[in-house]
PDB file of N, CA and C in Angstrom:
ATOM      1  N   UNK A   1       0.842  -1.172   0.000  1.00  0.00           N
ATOM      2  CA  UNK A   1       0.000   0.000   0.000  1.00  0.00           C
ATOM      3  C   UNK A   1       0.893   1.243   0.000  1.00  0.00           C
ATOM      4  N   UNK A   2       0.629   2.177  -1.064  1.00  0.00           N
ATOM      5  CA  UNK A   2       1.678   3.292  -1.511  1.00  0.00           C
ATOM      6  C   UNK A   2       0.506   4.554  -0.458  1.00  0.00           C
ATOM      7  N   UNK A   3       1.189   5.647   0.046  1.00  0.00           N
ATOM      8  CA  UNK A   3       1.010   7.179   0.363  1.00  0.00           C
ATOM      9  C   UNK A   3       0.276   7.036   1.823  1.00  0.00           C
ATOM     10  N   UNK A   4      -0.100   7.840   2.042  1.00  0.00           N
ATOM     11  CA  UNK A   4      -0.770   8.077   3.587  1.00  0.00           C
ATOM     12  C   UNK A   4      -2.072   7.205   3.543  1.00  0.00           C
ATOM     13  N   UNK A   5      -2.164   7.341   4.613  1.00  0.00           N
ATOM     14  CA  UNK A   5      -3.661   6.757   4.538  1.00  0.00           C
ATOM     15  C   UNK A   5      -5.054   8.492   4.942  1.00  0.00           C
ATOM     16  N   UNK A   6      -5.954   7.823   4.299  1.00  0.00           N
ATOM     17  CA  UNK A   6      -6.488   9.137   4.642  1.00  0.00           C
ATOM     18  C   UNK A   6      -7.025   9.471   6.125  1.00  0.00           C
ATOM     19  N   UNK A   7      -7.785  10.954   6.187  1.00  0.00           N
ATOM     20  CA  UNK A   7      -7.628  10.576   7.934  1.00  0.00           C
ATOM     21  C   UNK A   7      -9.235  10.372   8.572  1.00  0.00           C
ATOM     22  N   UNK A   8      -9.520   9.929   9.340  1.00  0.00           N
ATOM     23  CA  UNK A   8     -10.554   9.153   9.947  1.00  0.00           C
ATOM     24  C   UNK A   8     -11.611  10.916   9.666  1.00  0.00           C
ATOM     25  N   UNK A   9     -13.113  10.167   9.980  1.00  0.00           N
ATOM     26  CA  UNK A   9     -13.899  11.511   9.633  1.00  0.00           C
ATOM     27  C   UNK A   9     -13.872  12.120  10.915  1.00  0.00           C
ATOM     28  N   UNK A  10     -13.527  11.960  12.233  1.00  0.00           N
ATOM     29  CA  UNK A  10     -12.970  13.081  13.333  1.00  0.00           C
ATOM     30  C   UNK A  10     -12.099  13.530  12.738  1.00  0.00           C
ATOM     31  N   UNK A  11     -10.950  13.268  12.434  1.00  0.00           N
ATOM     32  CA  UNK A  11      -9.988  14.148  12.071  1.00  0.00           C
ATOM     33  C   UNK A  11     -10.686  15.227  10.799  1.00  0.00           C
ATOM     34  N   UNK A  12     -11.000  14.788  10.323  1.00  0.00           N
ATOM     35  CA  UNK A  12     -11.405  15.676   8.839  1.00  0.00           C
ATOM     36  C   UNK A  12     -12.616  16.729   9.682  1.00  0.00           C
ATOM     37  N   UNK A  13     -13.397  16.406  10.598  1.00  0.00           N
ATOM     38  CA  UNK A  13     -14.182  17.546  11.198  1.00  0.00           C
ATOM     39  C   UNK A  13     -13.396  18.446  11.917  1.00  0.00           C
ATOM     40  N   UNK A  14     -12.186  18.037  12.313  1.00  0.00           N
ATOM     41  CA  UNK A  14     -11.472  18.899  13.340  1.00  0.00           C
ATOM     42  C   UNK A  14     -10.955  19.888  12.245  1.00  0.00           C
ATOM     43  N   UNK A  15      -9.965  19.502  10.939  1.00  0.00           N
ATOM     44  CA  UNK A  15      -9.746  20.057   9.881  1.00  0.00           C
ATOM     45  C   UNK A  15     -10.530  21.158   9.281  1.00  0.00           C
ATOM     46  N   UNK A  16     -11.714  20.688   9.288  1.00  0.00           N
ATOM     47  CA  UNK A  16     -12.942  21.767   8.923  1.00  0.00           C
ATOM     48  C   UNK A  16     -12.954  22.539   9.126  1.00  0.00           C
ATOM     49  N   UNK A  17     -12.947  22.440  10.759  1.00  0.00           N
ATOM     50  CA  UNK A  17     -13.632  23.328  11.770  1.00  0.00           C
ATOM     51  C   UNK A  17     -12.292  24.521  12.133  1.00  0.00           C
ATOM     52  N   UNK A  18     -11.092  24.023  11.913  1.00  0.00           N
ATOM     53  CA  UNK A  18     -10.300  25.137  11.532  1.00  0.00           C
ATOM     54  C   UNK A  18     -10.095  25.690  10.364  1.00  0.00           C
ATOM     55  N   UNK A  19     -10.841  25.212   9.278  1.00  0.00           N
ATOM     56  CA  UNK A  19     -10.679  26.007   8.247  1.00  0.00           C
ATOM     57  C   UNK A  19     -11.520  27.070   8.263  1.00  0.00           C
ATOM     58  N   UNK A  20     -13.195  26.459   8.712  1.00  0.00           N
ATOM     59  CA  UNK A  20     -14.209  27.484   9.172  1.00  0.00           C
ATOM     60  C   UNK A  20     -14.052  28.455  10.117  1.00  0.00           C
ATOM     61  N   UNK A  21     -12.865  28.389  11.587  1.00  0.00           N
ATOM     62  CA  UNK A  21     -12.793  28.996  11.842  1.00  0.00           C
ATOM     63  C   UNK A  21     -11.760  30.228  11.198  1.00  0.00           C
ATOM     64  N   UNK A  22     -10.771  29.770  10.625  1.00  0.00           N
ATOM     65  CA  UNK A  22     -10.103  30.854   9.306  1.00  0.00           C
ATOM     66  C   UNK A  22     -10.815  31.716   8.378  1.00  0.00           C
ATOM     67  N   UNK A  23     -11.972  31.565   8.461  1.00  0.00           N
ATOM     68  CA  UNK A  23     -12.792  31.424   7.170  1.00  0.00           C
ATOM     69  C   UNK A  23     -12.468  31.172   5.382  1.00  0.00           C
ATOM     70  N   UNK A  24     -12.116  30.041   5.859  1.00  0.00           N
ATOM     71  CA  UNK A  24     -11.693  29.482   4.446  1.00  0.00           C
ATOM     72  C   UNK A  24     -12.777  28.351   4.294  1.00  0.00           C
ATOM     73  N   UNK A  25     -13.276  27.817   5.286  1.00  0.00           N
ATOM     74  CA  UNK A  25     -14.295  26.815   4.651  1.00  0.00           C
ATOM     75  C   UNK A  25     -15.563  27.398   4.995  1.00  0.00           C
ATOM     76  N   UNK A  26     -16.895  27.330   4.609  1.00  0.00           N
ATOM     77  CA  UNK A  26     -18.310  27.709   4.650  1.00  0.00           C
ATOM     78  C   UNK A  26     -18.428  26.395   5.218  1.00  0.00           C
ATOM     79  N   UNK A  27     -19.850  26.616   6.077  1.00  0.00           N
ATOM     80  CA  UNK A  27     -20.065  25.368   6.000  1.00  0.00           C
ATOM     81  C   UNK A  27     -20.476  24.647   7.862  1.00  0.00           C
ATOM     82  N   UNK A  28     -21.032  23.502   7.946  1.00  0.00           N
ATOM     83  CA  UNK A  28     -20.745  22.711   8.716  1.00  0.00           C
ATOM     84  C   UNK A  28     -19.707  21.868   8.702  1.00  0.00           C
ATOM     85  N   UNK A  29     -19.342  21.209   9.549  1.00  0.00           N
ATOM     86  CA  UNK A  29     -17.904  20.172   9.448  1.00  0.00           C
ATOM     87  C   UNK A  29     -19.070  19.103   9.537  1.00  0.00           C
ATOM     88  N   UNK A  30     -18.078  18.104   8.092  1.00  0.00           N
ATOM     89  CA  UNK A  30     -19.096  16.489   7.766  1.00  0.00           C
ATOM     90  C   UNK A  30     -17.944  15.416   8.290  1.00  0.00           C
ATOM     91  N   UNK A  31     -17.026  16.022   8.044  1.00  0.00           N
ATOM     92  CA  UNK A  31     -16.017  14.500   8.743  1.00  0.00           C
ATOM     93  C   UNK A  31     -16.034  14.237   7.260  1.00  0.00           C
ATOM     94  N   UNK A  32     -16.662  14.651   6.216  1.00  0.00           N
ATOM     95  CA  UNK A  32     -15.758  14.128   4.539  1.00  0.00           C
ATOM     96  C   UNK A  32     -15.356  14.528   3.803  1.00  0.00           C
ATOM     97  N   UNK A  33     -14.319  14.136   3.540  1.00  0.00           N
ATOM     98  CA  UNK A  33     -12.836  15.165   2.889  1.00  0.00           C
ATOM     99  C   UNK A  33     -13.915  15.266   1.062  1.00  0.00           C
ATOM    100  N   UNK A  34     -14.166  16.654   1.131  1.00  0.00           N
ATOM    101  CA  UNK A  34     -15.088  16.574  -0.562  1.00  0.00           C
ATOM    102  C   UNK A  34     -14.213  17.622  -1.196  1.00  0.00           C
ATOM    103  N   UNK A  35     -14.623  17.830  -2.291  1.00  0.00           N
ATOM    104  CA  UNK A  35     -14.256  19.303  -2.776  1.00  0.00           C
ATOM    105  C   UNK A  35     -14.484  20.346  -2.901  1.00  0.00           C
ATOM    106  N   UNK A  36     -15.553  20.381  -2.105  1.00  0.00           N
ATOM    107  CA  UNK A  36     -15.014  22.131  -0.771  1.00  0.00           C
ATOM    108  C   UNK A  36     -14.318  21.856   0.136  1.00  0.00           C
ATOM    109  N   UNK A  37     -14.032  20.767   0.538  1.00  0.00           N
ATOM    110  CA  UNK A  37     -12.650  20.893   1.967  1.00  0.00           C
ATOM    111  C   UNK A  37     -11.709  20.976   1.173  1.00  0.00           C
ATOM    112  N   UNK A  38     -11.074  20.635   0.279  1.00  0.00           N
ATOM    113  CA  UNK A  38      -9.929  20.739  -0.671  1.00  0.00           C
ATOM    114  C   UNK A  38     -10.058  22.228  -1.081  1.00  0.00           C
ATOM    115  N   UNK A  39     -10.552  22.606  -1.465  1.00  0.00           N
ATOM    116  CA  UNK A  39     -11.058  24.628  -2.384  1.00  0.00           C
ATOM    117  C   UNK A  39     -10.791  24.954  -0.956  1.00  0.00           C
ATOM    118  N   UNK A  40     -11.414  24.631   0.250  1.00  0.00           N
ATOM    119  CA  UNK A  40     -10.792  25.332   1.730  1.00  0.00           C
ATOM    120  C   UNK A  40      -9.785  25.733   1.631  1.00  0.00           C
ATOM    121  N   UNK A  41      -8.879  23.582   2.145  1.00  0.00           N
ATOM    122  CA  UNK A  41      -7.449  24.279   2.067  1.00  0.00           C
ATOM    123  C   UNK A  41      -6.752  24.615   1.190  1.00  0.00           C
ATOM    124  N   UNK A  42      -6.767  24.735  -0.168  1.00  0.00           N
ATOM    125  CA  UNK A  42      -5.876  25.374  -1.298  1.00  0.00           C
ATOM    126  C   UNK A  42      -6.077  27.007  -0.689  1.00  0.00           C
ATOM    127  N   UNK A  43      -7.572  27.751  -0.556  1.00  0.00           N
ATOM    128  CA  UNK A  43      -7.686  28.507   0.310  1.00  0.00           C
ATOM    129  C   UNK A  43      -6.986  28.824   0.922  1.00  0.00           C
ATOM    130  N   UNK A  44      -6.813  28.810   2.038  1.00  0.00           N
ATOM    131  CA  UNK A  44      -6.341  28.331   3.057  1.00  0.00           C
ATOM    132  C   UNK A  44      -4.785  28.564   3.006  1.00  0.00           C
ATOM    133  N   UNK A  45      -4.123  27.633   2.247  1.00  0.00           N
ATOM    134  CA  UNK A  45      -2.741  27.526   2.125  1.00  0.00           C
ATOM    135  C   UNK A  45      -2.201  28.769   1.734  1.00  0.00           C
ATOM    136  N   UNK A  46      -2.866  28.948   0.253  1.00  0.00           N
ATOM    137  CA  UNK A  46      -2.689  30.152  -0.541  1.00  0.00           C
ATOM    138  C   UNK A  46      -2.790  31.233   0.498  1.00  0.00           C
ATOM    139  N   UNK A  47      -3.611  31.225   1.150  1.00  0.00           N
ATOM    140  CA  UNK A  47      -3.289  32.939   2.075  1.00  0.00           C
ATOM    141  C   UNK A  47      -2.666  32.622   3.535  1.00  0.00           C
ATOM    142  N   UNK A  48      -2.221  31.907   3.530  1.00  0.00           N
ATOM    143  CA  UNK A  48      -0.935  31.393   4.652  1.00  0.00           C
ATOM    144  C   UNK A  48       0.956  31.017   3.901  1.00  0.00           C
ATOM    145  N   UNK A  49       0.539  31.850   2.581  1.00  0.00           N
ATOM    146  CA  UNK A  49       2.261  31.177   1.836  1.00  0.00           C
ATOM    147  C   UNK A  49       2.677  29.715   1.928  1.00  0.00           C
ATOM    148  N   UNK A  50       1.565  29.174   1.953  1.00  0.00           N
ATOM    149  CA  UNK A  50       2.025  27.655   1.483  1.00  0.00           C
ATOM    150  C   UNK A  50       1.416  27.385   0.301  1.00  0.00           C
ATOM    151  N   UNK A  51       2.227  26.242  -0.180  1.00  0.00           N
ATOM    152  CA  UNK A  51       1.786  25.777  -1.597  1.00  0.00           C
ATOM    153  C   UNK A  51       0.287  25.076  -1.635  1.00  0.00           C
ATOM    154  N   UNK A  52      -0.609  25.854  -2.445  1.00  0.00           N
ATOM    155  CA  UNK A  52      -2.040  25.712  -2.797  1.00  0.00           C
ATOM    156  C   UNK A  52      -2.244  24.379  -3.192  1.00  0.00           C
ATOM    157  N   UNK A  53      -1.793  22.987  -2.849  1.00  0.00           N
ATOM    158  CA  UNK A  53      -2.380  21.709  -3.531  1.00  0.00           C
ATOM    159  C   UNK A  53      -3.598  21.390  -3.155  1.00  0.00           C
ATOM    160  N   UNK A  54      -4.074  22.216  -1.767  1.00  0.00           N
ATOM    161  CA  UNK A  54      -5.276  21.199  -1.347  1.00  0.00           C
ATOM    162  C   UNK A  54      -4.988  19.792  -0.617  1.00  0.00           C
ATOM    163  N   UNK A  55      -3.895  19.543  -0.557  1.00  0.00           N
ATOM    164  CA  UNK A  55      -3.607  18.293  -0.111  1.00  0.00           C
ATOM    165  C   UNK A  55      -3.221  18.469   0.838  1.00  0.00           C
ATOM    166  N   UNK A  56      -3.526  17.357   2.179  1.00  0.00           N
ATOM    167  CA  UNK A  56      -2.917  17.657   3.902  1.00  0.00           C
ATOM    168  C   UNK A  56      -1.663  17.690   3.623  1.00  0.00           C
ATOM    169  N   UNK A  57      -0.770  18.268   4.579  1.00  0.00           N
ATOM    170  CA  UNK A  57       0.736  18.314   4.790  1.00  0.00           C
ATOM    171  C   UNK A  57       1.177  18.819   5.913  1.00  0.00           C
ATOM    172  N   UNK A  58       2.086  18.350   7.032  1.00  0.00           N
ATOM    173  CA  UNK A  58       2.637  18.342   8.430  1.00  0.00           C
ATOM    174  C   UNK A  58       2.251  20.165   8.450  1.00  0.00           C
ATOM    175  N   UNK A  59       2.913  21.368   7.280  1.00  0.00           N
ATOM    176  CA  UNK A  59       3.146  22.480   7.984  1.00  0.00           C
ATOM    177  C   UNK A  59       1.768  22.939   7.786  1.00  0.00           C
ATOM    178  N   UNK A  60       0.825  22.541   6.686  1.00  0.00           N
ATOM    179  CA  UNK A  60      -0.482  22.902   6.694  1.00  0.00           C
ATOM    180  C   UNK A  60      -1.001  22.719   7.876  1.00  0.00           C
ATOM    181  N   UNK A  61      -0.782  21.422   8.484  1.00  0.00           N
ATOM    182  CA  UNK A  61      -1.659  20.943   9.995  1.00  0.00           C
ATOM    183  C   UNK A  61      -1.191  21.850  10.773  1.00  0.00           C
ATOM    184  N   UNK A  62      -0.289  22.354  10.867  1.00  0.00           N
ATOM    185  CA  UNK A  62       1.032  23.314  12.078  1.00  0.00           C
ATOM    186  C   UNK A  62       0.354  24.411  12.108  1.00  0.00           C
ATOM    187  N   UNK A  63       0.168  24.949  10.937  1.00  0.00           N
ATOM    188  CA  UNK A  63      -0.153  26.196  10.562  1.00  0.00           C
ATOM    189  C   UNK A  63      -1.921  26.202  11.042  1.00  0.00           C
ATOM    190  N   UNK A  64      -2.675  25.053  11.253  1.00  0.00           N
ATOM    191  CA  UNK A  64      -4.299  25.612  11.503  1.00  0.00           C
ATOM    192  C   UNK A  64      -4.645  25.323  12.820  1.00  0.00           C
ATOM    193  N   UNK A  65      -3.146  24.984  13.960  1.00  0.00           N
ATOM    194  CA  UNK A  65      -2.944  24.480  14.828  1.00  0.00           C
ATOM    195  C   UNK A  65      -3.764  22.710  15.405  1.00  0.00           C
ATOM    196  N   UNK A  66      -3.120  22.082  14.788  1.00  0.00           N
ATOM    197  CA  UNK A  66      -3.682  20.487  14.436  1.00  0.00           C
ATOM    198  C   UNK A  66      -2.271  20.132  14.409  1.00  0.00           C
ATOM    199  N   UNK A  67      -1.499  20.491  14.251  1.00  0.00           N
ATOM    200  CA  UNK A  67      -0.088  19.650  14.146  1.00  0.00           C
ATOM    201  C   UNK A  67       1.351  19.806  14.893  1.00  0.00           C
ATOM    202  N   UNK A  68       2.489  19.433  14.667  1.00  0.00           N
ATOM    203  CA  UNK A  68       3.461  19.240  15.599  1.00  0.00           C
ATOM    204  C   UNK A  68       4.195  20.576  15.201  1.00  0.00           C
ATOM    205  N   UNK A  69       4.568  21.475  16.889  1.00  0.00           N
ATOM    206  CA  UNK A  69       5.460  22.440  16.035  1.00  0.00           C
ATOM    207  C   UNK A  69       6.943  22.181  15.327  1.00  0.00           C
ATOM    208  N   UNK A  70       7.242  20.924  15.357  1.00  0.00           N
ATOM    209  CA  UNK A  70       8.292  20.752  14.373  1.00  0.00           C
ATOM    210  C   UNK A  70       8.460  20.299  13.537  1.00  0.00           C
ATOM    211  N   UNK A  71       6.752  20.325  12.688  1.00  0.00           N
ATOM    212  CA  UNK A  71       6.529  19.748  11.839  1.00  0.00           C
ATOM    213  C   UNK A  71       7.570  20.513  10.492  1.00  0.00           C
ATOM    214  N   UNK A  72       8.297  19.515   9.759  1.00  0.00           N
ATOM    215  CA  UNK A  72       9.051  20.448   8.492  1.00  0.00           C
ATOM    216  C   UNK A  72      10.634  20.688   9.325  1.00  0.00           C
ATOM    217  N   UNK A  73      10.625  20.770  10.656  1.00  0.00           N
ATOM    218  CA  UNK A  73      11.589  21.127  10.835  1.00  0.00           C
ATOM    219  C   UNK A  73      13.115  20.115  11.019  1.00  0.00           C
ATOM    220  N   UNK A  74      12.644  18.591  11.197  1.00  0.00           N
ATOM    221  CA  UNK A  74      13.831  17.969  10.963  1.00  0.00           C
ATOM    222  C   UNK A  74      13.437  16.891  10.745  1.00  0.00           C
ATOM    223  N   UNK A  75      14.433  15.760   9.870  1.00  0.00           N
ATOM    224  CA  UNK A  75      14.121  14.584   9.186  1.00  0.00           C
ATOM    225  C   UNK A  75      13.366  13.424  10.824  1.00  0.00           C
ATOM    226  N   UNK A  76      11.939  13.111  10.107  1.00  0.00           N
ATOM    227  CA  UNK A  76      11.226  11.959  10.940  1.00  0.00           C
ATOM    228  C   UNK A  76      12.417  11.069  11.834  1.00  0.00           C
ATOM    229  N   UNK A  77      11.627  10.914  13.529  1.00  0.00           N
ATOM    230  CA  UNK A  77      13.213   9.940  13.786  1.00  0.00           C
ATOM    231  C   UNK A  77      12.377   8.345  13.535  1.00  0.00           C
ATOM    232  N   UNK A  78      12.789   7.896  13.103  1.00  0.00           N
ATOM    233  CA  UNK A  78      12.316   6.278  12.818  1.00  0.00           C
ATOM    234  C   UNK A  78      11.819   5.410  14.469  1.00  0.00           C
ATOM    235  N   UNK A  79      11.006   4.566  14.278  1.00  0.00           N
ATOM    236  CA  UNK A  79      10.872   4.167  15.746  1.00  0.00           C
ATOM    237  C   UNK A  79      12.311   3.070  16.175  1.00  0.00           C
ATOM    238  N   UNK A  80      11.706   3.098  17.224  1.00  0.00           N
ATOM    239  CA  UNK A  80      13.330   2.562  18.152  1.00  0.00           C
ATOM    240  C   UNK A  80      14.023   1.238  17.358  1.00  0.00           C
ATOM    241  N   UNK A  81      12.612   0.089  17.056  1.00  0.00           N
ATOM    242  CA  UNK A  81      12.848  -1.033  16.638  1.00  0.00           C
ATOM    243  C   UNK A  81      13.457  -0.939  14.975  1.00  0.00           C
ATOM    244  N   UNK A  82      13.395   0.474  14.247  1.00  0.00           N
ATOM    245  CA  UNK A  82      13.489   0.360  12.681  1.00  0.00           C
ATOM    246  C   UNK A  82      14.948   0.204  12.323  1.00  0.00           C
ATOM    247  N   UNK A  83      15.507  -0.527  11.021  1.00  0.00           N
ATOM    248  CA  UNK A  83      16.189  -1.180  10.287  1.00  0.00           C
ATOM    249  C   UNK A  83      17.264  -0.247  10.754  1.00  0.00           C
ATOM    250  N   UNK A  84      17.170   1.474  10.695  1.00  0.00           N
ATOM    251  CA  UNK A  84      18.319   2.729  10.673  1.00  0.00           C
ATOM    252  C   UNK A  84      18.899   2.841  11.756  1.00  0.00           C
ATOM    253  N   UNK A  85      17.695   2.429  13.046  1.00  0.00           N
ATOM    254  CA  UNK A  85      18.177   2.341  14.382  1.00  0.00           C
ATOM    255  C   UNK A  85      19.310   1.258  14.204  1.00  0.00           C
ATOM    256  N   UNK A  86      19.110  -0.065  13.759  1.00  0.00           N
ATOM    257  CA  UNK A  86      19.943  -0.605  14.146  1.00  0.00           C
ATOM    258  C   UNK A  86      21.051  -1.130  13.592  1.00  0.00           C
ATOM    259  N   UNK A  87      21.597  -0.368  12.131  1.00  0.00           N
ATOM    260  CA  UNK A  87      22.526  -0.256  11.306  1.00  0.00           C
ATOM    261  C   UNK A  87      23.427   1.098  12.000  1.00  0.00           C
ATOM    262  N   UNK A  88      22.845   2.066  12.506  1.00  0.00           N
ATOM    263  CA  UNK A  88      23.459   3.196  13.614  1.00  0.00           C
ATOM    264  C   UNK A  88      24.000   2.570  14.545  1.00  0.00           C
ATOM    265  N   UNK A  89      23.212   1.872  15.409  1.00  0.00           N
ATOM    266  CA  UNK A  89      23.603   1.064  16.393  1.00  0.00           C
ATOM    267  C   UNK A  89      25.256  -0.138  16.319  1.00  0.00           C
ATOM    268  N   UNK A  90      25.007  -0.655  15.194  1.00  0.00           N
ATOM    269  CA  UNK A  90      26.284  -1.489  14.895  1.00  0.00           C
ATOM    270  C   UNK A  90      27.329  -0.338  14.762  1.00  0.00           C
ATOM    271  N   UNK A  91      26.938   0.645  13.706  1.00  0.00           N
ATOM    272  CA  UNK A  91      27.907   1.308  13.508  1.00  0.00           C
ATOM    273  C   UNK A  91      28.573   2.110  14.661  1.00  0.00           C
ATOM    274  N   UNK A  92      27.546   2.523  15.808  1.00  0.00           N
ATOM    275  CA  UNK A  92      28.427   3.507  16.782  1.00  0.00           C
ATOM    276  C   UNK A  92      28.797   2.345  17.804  1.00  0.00           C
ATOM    277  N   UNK A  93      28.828   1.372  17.901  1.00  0.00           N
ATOM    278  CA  UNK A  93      29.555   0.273  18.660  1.00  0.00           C
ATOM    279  C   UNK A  93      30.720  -0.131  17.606  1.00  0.00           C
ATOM    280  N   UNK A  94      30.842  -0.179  16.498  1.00  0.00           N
ATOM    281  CA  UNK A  94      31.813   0.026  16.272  1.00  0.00           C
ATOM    282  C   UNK A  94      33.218   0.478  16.306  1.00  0.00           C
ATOM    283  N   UNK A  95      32.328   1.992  16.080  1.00  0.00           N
ATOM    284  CA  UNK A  95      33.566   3.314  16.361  1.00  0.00           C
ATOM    285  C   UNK A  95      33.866   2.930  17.956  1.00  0.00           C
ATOM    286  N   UNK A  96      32.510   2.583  18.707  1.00  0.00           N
ATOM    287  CA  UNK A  96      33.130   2.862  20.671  1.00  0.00           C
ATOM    288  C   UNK A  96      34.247   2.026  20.186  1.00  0.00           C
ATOM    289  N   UNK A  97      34.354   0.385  19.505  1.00  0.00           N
ATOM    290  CA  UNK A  97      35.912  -0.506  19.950  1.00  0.00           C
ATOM    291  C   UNK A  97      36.797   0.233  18.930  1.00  0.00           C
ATOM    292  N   UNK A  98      36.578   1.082  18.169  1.00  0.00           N
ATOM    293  CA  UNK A  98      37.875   1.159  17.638  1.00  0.00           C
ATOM    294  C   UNK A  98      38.590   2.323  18.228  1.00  0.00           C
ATOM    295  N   UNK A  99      37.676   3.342  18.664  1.00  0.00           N
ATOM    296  CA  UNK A  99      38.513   4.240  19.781  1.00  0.00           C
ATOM    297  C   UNK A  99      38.930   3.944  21.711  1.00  0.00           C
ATOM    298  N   UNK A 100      37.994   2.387  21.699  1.00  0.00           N
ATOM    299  CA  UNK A 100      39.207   2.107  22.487  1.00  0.00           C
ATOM    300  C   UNK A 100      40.232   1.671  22.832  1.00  0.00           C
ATOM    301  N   UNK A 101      40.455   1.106  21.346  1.00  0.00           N
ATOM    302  CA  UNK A 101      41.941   0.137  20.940  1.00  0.00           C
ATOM    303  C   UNK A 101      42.582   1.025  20.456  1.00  0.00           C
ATOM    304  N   UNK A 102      42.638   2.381  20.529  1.00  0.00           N
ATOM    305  CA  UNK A 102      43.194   3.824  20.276  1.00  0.00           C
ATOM    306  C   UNK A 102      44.215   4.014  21.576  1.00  0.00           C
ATOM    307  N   UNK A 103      45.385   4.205  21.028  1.00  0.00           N
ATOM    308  CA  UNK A 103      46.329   4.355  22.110  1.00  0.00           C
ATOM    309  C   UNK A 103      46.096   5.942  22.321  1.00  0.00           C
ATOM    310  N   UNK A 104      46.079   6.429  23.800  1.00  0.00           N
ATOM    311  CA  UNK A 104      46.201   8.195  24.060  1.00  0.00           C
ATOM    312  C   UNK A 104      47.208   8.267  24.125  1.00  0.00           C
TER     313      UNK A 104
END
């Protein structure tokens, strides 16, 4: 399964309901992502200097206060158990034995 998954219809009312409160969306909040919630956030984006796709994105959520403030701001950390953790992991046990077979 390729891209995000979409987001549950709470989330999409919460979405709404900050677009309505921006006034970028008319409307009641339905909880379904249609195309007036999309015309919202292109809305929306467009008069916040983000790029008009209409499509969710971390600084869009940031920006209607729904999202993380560091959203955009540094690469995702992978969870503890993932493949990067533990190719890092070999590697900085590595370096620890080879700087301690390092004469001072």
């Amino acid at each position: 399964m390729k891209g995000q998954a979409a987001p549950a219809p709470d989330r999409i009312g919460e979405i709404q309901a900050a677009l309505a409160k921006s006034n970028s969306y008319d409307g009641v909040p339905t909880g379904k992502w249609d195309d007036s919630t999309a015309g919202a956030l292109r809305k929306y984006q467009s008069a916040h200097g983000l790029s008009p796709t209409g499509k969710l994105d971390a600084l869009t959520l940031e920006k209607l206060g729904l999202g993380s403030e560091t959203a955009g701001v540094a690469t995702p950390t992978p969870p503890p158990n993932a493949a990067a953790n533990r190719l890092l992991s070999r590697s900085a046990q590595r370096d620890e034995i080879k700087n301690e077979n390092q004469p001072e």
